[in-house]
C-alpha atoms as a PDB file:
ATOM      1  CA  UNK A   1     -20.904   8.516  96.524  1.00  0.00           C
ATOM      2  CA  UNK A   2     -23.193   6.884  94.033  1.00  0.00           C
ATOM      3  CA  UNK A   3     -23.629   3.195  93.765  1.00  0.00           C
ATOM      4  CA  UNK A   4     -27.117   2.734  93.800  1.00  0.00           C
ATOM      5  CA  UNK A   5     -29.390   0.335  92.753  1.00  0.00           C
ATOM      6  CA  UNK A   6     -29.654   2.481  89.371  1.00  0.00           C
ATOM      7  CA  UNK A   7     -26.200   2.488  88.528  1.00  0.00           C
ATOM      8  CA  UNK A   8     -26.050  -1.542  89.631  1.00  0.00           C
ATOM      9  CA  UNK A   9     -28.882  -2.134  86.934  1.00  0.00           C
ATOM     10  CA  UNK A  10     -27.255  -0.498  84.632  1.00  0.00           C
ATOM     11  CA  UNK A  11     -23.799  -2.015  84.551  1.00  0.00           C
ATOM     12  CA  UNK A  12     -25.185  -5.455  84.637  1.00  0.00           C
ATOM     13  CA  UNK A  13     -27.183  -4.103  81.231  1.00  0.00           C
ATOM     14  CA  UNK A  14     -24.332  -3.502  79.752  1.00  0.00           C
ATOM     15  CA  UNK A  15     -22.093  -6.573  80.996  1.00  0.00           C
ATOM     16  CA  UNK A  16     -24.816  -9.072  79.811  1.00  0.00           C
ATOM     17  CA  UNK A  17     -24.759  -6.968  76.109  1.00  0.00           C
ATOM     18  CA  UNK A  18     -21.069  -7.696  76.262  1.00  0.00           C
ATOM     19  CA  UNK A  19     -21.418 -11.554  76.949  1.00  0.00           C
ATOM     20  CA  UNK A  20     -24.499 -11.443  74.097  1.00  0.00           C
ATOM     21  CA  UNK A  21     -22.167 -10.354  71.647  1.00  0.00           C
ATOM     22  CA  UNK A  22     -19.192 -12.422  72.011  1.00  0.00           C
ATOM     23  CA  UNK A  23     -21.441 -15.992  72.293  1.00  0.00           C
ATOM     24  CA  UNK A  24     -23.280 -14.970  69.332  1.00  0.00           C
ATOM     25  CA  UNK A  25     -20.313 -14.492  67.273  1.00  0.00           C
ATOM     26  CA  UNK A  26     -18.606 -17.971  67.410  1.00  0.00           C
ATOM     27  CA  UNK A  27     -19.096 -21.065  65.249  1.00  0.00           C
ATOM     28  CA  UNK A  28     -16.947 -23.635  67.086  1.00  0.00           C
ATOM     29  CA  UNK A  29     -20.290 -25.699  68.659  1.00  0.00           C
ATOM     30  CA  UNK A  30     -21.667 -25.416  65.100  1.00  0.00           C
ATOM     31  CA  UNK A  31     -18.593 -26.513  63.403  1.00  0.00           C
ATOM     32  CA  UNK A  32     -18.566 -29.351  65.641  1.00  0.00           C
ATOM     33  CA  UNK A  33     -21.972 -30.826  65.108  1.00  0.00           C
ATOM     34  CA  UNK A  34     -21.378 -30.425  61.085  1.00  0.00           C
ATOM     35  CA  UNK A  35     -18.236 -32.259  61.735  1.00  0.00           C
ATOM     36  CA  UNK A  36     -20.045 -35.250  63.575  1.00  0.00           C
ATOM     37  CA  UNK A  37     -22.607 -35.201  60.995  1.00  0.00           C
ATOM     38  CA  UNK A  38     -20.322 -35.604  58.306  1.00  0.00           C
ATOM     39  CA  UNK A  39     -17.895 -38.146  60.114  1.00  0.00           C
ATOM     40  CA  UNK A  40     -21.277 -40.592  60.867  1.00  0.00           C
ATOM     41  CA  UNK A  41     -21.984 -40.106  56.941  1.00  0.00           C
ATOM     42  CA  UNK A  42     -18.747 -40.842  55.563  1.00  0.00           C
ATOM     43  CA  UNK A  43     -17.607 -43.685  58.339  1.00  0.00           C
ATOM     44  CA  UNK A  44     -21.033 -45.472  58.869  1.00  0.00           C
ATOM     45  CA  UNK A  45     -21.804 -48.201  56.798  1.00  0.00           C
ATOM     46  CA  UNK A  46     -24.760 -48.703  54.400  1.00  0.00           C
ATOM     47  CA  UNK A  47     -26.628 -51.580  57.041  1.00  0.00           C
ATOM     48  CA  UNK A  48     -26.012 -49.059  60.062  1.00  0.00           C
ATOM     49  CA  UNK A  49     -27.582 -46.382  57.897  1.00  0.00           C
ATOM     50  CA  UNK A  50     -30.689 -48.488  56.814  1.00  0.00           C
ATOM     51  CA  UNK A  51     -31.357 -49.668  60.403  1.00  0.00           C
ATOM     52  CA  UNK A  52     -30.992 -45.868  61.438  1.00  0.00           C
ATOM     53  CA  UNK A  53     -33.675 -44.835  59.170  1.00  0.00           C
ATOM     54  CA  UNK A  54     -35.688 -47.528  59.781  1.00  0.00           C
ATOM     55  CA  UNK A  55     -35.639 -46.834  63.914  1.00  0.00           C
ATOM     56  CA  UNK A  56     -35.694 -42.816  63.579  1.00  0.00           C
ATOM     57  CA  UNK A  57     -37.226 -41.826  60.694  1.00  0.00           C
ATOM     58  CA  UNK A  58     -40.068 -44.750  59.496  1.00  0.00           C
ATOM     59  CA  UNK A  59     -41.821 -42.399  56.666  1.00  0.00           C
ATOM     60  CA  UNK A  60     -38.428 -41.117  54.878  1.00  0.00           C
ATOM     61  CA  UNK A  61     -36.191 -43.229  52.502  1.00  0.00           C
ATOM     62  CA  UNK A  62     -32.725 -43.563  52.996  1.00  0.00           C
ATOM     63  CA  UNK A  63     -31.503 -41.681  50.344  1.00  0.00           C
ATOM     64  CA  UNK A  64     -33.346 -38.713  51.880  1.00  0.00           C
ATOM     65  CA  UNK A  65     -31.485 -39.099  55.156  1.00  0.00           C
ATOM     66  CA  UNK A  66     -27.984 -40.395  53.722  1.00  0.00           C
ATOM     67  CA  UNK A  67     -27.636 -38.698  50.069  1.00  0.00           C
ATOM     68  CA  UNK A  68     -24.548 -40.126  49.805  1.00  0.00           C
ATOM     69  CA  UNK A  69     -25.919 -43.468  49.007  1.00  0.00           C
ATOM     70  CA  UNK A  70     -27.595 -42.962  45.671  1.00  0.00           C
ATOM     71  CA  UNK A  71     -27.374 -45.547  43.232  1.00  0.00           C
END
């Protein structure tokens, strides 16, 4: 027989550690922001970047936000 609400619980347990595990391990979504970060950086010219900084971030220079663009 068995089947009980004990041996339920416990299998679930053990099939959410599973699913833990293997979406912990992967980098893809990370990889992906990085790679928008980096295409925005390296396509985006030096007016879109000043206007950016100037809408988002109001107390930071530009250089901060867009290294890139050092003088």
């Amino acid at each position: 027989m068995g089947g009980g609400n004990g041996q339920k619980a416990k299998m679930a347990r053990e099939r959410n550690l599973e699913n833990k595990k293997t979406a912990k391990g992967s980098q893809l979504e990370a990889n992906k922001k990085a790679m928008n970060i980096q295409t925005f950086m390296c396509t985006t010219s030096e007016v879109k970047c000043k206007e950016h900084v100037e809408a988002k971030h109001p107390k930071a220079d530009i250089v901060t936000c867009f290294p890139h663009l050092k003088k």
